[in-house]
N, C-alpha and C. Protein backbone atom coordinates (compact mmCIF):
# COMPACT_ATOMS: atom_id res chain seq x y z
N UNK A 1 0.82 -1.20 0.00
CA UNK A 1 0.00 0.00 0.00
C UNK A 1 0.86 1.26 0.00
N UNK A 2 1.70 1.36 0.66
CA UNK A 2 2.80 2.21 0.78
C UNK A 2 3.60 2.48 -0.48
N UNK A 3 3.60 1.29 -1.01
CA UNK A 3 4.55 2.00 -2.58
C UNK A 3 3.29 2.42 -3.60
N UNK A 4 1.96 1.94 -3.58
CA UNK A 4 1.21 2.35 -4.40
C UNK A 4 1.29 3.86 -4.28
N UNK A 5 1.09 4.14 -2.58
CA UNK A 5 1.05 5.72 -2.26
C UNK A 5 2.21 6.64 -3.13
N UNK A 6 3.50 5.95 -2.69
CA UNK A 6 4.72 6.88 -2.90
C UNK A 6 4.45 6.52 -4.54
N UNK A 7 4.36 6.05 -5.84
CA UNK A 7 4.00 5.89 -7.13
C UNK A 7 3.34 7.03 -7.44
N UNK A 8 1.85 6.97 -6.96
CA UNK A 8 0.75 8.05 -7.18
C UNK A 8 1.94 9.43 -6.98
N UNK A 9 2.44 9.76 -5.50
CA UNK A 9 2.64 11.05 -5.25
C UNK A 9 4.06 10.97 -6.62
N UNK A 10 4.76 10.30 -7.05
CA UNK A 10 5.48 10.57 -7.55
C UNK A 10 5.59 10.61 -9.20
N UNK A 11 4.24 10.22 -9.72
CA UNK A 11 3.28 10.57 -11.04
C UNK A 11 3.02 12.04 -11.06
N UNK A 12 2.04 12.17 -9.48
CA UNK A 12 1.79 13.63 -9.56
C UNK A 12 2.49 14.52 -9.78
N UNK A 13 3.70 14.27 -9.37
CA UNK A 13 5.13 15.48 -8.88
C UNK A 13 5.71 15.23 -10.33
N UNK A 14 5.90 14.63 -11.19
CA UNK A 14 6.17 14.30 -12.33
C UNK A 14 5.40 15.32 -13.62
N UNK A 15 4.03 14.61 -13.25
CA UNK A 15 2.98 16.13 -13.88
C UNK A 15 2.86 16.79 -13.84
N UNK A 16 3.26 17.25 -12.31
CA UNK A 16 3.05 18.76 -12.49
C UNK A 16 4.40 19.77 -12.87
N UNK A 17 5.75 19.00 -12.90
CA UNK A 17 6.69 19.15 -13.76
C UNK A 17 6.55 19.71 -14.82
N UNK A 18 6.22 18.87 -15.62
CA UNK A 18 5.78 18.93 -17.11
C UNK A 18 4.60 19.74 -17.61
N UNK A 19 3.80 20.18 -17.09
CA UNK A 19 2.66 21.13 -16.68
C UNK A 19 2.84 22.66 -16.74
N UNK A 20 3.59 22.63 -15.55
CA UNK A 20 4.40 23.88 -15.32
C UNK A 20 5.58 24.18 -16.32
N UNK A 21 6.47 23.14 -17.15
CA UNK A 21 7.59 23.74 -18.06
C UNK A 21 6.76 24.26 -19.51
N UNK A 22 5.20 23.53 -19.98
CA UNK A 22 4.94 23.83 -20.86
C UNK A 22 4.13 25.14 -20.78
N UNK A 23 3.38 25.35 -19.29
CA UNK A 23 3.20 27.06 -19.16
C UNK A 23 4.04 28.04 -19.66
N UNK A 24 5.67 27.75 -18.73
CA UNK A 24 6.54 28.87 -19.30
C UNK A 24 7.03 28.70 -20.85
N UNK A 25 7.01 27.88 -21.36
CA UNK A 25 6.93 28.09 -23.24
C UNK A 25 5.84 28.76 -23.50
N UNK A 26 4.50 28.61 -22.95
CA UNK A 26 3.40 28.83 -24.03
C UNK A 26 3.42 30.82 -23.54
N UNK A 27 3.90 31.12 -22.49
CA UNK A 27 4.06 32.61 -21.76
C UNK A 27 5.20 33.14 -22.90
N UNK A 28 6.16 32.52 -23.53
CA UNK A 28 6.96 32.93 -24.04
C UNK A 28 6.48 34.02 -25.62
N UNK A 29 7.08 35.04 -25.67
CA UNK A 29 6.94 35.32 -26.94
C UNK A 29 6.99 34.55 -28.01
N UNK A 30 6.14 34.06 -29.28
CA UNK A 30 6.41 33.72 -30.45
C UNK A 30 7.20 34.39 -31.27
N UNK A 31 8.47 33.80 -31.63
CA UNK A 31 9.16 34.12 -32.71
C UNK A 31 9.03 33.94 -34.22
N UNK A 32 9.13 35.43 -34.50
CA UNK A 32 8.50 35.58 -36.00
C UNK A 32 9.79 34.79 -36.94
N UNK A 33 9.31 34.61 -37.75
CA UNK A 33 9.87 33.80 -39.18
C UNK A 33 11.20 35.00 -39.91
N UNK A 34 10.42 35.75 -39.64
CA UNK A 34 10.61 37.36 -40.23
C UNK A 34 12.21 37.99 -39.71
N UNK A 35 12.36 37.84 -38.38
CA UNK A 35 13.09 38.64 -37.51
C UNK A 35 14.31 37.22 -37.33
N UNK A 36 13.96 36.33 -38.35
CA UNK A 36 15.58 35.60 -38.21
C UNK A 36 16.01 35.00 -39.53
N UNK A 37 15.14 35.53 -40.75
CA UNK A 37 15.58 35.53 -42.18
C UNK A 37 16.24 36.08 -42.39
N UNK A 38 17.75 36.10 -43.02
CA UNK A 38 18.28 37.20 -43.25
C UNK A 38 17.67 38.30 -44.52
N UNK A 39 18.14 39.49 -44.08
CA UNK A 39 17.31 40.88 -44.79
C UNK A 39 18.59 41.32 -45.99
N UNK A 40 18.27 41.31 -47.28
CA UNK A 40 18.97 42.38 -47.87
C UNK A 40 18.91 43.94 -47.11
N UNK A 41 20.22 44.44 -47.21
CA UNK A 41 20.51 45.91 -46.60
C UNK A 41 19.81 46.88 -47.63
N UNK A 42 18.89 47.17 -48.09
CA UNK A 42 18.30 48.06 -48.79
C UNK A 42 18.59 49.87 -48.70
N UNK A 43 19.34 50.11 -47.66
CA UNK A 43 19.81 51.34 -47.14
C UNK A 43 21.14 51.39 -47.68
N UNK A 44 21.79 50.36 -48.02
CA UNK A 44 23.53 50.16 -48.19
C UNK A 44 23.76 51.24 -49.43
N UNK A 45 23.42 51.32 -50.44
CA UNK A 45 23.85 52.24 -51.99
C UNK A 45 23.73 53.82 -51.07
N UNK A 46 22.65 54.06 -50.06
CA UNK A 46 22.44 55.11 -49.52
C UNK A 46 23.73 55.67 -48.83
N UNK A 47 23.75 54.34 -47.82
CA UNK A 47 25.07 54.22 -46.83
C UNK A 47 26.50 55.01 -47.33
N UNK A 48 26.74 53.78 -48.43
CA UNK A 48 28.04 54.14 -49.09
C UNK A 48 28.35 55.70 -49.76
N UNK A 49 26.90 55.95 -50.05
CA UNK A 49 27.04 57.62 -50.71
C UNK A 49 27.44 58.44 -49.80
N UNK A 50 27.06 58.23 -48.51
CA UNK A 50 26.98 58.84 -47.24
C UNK A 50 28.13 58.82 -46.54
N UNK A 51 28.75 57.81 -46.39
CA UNK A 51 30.20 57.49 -46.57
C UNK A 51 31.29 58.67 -47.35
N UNK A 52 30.65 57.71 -48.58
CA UNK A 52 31.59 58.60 -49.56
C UNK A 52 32.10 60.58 -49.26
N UNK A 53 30.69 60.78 -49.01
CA UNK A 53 30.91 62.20 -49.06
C UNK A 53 31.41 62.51 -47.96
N UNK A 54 31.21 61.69 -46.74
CA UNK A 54 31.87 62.17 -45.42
C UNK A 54 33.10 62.32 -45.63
N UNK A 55 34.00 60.49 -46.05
CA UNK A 55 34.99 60.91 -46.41
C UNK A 55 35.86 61.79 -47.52
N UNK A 56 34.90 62.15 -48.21
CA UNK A 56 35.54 63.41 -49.24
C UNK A 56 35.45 65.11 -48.68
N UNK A 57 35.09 65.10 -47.19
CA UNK A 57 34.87 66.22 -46.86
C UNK A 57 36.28 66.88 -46.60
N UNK A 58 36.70 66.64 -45.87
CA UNK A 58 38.00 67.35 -45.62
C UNK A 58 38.95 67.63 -47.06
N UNK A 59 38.48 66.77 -48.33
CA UNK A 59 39.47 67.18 -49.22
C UNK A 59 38.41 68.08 -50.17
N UNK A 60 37.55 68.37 -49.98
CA UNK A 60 36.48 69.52 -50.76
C UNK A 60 37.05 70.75 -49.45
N UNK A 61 37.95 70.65 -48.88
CA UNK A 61 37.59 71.78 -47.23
C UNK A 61 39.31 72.04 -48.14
N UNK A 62 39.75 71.14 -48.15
CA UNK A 62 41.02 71.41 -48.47
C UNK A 62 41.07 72.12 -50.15
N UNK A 63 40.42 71.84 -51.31
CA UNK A 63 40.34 72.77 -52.03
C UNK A 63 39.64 74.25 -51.90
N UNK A 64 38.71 74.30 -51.26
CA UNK A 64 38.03 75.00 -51.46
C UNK A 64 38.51 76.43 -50.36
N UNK A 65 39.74 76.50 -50.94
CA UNK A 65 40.75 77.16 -50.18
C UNK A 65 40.07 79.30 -49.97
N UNK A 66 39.52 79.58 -49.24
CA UNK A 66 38.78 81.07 -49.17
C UNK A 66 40.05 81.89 -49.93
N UNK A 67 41.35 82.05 -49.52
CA UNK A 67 42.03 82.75 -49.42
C UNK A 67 42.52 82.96 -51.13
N UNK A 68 42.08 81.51 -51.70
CA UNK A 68 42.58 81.69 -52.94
C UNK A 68 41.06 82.59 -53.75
N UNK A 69 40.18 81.90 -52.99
CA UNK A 69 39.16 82.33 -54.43
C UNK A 69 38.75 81.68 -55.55
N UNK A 70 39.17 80.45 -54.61
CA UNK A 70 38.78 78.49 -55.91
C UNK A 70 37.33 78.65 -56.23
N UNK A 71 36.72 78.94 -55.11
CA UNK A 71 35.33 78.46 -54.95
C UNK A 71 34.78 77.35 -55.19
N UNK A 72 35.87 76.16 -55.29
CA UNK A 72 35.16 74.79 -55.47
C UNK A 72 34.05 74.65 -54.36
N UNK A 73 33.03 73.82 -54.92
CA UNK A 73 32.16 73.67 -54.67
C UNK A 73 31.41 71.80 -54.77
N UNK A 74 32.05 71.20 -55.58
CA UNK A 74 31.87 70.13 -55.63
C UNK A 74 33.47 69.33 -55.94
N UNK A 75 33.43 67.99 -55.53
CA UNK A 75 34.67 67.30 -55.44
C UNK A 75 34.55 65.92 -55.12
N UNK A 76 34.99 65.08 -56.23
CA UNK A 76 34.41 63.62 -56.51
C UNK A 76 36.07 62.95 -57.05
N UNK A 77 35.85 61.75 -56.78
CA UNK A 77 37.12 60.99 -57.09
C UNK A 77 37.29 60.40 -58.83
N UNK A 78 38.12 60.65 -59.24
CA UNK A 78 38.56 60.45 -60.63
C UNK A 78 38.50 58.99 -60.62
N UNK A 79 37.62 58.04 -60.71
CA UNK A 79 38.15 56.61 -60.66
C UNK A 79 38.25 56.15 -62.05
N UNK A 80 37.79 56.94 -63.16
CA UNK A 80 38.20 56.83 -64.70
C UNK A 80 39.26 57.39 -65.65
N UNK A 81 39.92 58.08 -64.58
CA UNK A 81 41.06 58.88 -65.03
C UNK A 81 41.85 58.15 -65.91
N UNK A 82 42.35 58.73 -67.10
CA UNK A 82 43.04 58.12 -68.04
C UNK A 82 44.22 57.46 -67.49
N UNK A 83 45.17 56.67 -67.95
CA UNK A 83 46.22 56.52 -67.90
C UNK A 83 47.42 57.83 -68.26
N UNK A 84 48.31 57.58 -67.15
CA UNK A 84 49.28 58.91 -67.34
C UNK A 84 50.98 58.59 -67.56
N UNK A 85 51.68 59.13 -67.94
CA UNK A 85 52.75 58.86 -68.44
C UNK A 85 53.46 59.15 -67.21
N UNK A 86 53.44 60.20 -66.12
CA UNK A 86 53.69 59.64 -65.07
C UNK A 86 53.71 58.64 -63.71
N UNK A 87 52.54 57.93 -64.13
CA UNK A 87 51.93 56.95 -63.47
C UNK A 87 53.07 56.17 -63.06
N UNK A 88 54.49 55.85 -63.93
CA UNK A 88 54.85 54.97 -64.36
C UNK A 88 55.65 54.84 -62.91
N UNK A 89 56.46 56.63 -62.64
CA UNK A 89 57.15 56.66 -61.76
C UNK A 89 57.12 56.72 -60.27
N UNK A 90 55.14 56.33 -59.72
CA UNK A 90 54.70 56.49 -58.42
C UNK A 90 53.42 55.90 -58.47
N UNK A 91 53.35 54.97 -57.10
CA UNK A 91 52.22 54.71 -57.15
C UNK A 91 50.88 55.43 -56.08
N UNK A 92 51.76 56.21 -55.83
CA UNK A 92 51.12 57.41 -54.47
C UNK A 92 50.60 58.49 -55.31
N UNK A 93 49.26 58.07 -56.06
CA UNK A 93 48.88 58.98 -56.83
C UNK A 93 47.37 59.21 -56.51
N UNK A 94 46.70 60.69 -56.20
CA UNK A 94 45.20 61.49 -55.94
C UNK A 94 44.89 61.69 -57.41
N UNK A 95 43.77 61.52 -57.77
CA UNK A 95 43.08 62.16 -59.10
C UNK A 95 41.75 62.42 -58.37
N UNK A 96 41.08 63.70 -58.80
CA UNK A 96 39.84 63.98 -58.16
C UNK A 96 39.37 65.11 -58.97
N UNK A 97 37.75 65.25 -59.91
CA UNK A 97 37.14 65.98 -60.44
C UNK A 97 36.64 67.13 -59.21
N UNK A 98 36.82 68.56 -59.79
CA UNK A 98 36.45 69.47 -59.09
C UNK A 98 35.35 70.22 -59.87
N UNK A 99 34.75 71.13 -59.48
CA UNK A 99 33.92 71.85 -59.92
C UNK A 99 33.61 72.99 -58.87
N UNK A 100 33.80 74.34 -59.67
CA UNK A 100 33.56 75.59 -59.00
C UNK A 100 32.30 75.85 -59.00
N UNK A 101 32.09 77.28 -58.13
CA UNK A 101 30.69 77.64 -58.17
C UNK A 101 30.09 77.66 -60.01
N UNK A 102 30.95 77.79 -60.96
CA UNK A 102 30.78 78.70 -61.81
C UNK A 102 30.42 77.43 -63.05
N UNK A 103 30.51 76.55 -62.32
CA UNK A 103 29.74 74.55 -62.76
C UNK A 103 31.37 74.79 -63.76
N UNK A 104 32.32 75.37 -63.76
CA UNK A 104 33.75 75.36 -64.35
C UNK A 104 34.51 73.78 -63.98
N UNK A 105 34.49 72.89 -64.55
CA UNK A 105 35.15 71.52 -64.40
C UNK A 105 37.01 71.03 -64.40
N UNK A 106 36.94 70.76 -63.30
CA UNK A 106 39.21 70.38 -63.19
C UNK A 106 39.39 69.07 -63.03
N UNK A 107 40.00 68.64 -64.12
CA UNK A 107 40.51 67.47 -63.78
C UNK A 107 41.92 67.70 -62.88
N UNK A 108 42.06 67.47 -61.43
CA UNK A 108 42.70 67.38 -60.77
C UNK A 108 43.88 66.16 -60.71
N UNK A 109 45.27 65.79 -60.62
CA UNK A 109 45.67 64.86 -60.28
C UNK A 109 47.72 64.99 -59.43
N UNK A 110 47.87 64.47 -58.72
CA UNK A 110 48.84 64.63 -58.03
C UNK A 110 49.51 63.20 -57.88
N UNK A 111 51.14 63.44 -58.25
CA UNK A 111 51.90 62.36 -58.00
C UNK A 111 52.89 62.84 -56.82
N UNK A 112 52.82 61.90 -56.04
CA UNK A 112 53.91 62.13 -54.82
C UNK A 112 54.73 61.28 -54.79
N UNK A 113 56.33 61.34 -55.02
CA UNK A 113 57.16 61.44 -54.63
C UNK A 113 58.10 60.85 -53.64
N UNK A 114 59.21 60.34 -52.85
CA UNK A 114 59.68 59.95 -51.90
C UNK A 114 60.90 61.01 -51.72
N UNK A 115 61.21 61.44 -52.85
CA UNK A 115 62.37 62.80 -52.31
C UNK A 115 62.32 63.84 -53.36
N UNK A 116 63.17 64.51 -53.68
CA UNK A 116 62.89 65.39 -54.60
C UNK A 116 63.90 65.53 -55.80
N UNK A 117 64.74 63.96 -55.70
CA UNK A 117 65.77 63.21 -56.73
C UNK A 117 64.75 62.43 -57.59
N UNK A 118 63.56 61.68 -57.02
CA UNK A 118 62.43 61.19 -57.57
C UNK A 118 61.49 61.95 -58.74
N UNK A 119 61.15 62.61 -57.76
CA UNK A 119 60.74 64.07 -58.44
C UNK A 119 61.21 64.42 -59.79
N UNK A 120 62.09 64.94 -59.52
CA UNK A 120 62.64 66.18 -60.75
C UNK A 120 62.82 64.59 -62.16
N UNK A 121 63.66 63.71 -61.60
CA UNK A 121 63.82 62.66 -62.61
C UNK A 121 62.54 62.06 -63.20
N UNK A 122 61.53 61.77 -62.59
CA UNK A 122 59.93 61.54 -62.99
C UNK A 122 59.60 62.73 -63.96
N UNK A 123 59.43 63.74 -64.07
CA UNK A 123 59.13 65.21 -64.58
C UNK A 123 60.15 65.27 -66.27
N UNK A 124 61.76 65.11 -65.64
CA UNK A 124 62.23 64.81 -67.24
C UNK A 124 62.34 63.96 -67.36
N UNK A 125 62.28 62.95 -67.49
CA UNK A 125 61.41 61.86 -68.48
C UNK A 125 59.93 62.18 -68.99
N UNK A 126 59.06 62.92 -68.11
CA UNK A 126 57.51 63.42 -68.99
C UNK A 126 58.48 64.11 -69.81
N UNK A 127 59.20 65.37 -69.84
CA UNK A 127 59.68 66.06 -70.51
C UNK A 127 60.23 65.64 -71.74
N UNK A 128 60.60 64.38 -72.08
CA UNK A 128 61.55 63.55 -73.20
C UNK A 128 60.14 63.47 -73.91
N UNK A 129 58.71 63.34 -73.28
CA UNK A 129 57.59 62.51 -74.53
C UNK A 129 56.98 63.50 -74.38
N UNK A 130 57.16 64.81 -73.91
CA UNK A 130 55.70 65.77 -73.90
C UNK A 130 55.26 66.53 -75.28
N UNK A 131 56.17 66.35 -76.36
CA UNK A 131 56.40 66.97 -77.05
C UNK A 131 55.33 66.06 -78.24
N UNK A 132 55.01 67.26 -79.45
CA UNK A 132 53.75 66.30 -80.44
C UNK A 132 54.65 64.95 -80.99
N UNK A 133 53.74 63.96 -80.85
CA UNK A 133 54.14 62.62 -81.61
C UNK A 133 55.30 62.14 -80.19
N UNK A 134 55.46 62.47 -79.06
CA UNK A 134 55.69 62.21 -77.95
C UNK A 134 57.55 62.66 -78.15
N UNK A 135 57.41 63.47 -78.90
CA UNK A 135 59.23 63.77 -78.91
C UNK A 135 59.44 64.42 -78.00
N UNK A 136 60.66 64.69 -77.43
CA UNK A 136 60.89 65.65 -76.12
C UNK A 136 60.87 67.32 -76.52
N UNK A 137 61.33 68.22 -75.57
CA UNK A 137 60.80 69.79 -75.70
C UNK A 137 61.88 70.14 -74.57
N UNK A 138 62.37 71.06 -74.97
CA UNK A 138 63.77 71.85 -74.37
C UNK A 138 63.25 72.31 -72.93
N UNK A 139 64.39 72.13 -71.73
CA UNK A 139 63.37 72.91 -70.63
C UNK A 139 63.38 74.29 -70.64
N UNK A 140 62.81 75.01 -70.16
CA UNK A 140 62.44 76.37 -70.08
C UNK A 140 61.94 77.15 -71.50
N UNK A 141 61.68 76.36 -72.51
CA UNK A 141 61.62 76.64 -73.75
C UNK A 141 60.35 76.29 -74.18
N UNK A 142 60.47 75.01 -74.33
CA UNK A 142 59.77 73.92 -74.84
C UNK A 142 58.07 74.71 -74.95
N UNK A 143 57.43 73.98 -76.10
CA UNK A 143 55.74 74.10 -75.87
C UNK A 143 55.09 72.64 -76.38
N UNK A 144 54.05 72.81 -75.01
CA UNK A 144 53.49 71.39 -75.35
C UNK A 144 52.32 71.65 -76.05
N UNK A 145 52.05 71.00 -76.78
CA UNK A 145 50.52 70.87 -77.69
C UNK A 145 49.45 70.30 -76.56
N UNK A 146 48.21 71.03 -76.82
CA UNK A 146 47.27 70.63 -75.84
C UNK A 146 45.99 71.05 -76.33
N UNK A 147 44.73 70.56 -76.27
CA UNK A 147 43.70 70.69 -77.07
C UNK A 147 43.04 71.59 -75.30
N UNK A 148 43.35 71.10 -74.32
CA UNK A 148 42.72 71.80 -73.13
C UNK A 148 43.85 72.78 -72.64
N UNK A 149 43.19 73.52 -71.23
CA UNK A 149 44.03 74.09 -70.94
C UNK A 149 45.20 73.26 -70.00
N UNK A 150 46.20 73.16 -69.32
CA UNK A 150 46.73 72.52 -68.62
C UNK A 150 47.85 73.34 -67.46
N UNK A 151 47.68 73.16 -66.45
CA UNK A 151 49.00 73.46 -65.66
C UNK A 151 49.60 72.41 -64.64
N UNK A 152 50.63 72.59 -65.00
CA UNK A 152 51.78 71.64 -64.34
C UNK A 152 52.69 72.13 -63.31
N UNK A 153 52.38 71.66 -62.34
CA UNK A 153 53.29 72.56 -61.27
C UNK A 153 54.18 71.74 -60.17
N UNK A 154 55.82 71.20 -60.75
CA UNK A 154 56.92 70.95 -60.04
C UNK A 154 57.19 71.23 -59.07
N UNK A 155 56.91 70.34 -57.65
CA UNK A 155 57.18 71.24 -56.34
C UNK A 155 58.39 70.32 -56.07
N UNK A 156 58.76 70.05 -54.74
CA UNK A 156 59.83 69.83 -53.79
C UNK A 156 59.56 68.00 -54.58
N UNK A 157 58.45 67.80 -53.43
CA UNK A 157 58.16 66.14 -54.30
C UNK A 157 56.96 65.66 -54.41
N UNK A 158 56.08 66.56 -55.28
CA UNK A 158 55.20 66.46 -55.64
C UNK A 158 55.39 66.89 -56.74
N UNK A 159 54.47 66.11 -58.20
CA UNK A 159 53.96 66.87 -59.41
C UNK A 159 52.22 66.93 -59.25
N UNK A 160 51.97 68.46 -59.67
CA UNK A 160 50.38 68.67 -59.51
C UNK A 160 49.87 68.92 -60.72
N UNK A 161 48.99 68.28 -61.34
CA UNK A 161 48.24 68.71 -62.60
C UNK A 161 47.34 68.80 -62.55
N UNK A 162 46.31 70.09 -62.99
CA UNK A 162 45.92 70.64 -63.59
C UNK A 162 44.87 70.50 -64.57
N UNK A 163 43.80 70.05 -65.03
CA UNK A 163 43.45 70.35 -66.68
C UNK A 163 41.82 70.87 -66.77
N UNK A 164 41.06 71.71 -67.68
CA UNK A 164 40.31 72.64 -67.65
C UNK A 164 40.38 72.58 -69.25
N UNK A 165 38.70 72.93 -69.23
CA UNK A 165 38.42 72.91 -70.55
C UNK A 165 38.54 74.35 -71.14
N UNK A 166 38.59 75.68 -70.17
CA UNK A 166 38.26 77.10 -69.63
C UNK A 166 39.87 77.53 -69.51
N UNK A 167 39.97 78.71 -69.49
CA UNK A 167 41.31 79.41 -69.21
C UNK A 167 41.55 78.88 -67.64
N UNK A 168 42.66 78.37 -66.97
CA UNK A 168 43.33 78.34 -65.69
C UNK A 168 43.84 79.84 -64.86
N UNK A 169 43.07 79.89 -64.29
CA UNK A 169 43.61 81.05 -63.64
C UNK A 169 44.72 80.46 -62.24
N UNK A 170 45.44 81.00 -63.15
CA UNK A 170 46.90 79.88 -62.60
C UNK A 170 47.52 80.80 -61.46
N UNK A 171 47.37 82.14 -61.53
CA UNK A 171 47.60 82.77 -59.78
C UNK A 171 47.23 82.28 -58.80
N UNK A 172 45.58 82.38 -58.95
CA UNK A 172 44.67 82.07 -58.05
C UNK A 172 45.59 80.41 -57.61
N UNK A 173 45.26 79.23 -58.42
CA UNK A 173 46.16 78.16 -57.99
C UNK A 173 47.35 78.37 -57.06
N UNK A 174 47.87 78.96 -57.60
CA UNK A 174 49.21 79.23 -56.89
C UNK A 174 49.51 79.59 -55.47
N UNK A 175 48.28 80.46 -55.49
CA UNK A 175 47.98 80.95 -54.47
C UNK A 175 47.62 79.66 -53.56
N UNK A 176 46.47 79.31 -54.02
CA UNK A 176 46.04 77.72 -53.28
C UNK A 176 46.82 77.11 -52.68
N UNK A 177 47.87 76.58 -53.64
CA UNK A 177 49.17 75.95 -53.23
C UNK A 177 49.89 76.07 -52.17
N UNK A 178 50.60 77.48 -52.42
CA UNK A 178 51.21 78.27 -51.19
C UNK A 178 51.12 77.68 -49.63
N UNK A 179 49.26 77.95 -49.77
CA UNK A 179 48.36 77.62 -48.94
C UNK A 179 48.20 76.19 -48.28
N UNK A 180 48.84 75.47 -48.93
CA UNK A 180 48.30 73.98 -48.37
C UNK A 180 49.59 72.85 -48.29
N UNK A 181 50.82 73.53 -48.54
CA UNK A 181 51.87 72.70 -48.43
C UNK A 181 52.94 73.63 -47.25
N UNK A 182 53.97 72.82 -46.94
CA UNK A 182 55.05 73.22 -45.94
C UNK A 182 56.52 73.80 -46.84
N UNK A 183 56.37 73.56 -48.39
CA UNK A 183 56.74 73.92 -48.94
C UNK A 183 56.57 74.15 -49.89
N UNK A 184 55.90 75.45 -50.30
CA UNK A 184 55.55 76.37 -51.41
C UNK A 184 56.34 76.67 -52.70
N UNK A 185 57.79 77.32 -52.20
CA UNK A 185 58.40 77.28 -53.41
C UNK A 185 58.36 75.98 -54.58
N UNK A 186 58.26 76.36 -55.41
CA UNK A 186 58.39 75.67 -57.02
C UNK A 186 59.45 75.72 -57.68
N UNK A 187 59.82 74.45 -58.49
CA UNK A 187 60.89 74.27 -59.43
C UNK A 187 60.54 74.88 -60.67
N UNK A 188 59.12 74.49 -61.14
CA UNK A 188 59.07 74.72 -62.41
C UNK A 188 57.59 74.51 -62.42
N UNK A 189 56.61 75.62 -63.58
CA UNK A 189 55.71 75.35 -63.52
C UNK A 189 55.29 75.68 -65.27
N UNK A 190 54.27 75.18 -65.66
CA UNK A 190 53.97 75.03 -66.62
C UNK A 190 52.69 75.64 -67.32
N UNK A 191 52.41 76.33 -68.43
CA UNK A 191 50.91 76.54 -68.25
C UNK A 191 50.52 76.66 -69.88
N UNK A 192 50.12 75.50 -70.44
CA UNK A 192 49.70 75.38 -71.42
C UNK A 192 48.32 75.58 -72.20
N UNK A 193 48.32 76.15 -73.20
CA UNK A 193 46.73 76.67 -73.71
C UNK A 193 46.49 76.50 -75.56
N UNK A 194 45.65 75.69 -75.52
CA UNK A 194 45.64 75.47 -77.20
C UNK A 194 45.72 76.46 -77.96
N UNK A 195 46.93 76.36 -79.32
CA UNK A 195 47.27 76.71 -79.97
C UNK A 195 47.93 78.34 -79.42
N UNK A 196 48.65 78.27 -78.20
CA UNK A 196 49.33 79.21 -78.08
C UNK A 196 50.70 78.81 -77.08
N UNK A 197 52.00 79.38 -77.47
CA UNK A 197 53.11 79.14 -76.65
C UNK A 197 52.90 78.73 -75.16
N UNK A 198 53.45 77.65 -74.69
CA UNK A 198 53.41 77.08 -73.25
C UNK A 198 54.22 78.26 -72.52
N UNK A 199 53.72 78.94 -71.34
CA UNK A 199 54.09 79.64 -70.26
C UNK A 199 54.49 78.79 -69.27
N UNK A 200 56.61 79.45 -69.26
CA UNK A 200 57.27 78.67 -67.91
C UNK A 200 57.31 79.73 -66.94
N UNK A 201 57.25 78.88 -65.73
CA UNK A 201 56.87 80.11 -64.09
C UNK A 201 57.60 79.28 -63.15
N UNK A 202 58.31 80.21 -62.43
CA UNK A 202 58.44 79.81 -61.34
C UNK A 202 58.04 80.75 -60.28
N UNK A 203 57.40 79.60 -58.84
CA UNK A 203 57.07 80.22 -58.22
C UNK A 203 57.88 80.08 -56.60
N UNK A 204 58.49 81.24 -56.46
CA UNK A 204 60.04 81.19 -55.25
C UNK A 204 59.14 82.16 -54.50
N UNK A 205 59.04 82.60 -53.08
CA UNK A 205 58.81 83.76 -51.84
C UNK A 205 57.56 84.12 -51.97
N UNK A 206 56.35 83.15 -52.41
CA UNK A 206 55.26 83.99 -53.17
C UNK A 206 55.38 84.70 -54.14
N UNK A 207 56.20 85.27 -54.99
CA UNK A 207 56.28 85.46 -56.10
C UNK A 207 56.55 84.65 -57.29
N UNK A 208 55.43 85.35 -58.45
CA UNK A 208 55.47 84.17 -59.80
C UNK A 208 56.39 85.19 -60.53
N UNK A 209 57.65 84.02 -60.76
CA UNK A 209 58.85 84.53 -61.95
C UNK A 209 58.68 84.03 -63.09
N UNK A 210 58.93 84.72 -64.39
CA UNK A 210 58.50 84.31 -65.10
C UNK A 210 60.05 84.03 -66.19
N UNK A 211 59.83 82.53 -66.66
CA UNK A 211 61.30 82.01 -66.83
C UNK A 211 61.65 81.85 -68.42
């Protein structure tokens, strides 16, 4: 009689186990189907634009220099930029489309350098092919053929170019320049305009010499 008892109580205690664990499931929230499918990011093309421009801010802050009078206004990355004949000698190279208030369009592009033996030797060698049919052009002489406008400007160890479909107002640049490096003075600068003699400049103390 005694084990029938302890059986019964220990059925009961058993049931009501199992009783009580399926309460706390059925109390539980149902989990949607929904909230563990994975989701295409439908915001992402947004994202990346958003991105993009953040990180292009400081270099639209960095052209858009007051003192010169750039007035850029828009500034996007060249990722179609042609191939360049200096390409050859650096791979630490910026290309970036600008645009002034004045919707005026620059193809921007900059090769940097490791010293300024790099430099100048990168520059003549452009100098050996700049010439029509890629022949070379005397320095301080020389004129390059150019259907746009172009300026070329030789610093310490950097080469900066330049190109514009519009006259270059190549002070104003200069000015820019001045403005945004630790060393301003120039070796040699360049300023080419279809169907008229290439203008050589140098620019030493803030002043443009004309060579």
């Amino acid at each position: 009689m005694r084990a029938l008892t302890k059986l019964l109580v220990y059925l009961f205690g058993l049931f009501s186990i199992v009783l009580f664990a399926c309460g706390q499931e059925s109390a539980k929230k149902p989990i949607s189907l929904d909230s563990i499918r994975p989701h295409s990011n439908s915001n992402k093309p947004e994202n990346d634009a958003k991105k993009e421009k953040d990180t292009l801010g400081p270099f639209l802050n960095y052209y858009a220099n007051d003192s010169a009078s750039l007035q850029i206004a828009k500034l996007s990355i060249d990722s179609l930029g042609e191939l360049r004949f200096l390409n050859r000698f650096t791979t630490n190279i910026q290309r970036y489309l600008l645009q002034d208030s004045s919707s005026t369009s620059f193809h921007v592009c900059t090769w940097n350098f490791k010293d300024s033996s790099a430099c100048l030797e990168a520059f003549y060698n452009w100098l050996d092919q700049a010439g029509k049919n890629n022949t070379g052009i005397p320095l301080l002489k020389g004129s390059i053929p150019s259907v746009n406008h172009h300026l070329l400007i030789v610093a310490e160890k950097q080469i900066l170019y330049i190109e514009c479909e519009r006259t270059i107002n190549y002070k104003k640049w200069l000015l820019w320049f001045s403005g945004t490096t630790t060393s301003p003075d120039c070796r040699y600068i360049l300023y080419s305009q279809p169907k008229k003699r290439t203008k050589w400049f140098k620019f030493e103390n803030a002043q443009i010499l004309t060579l």
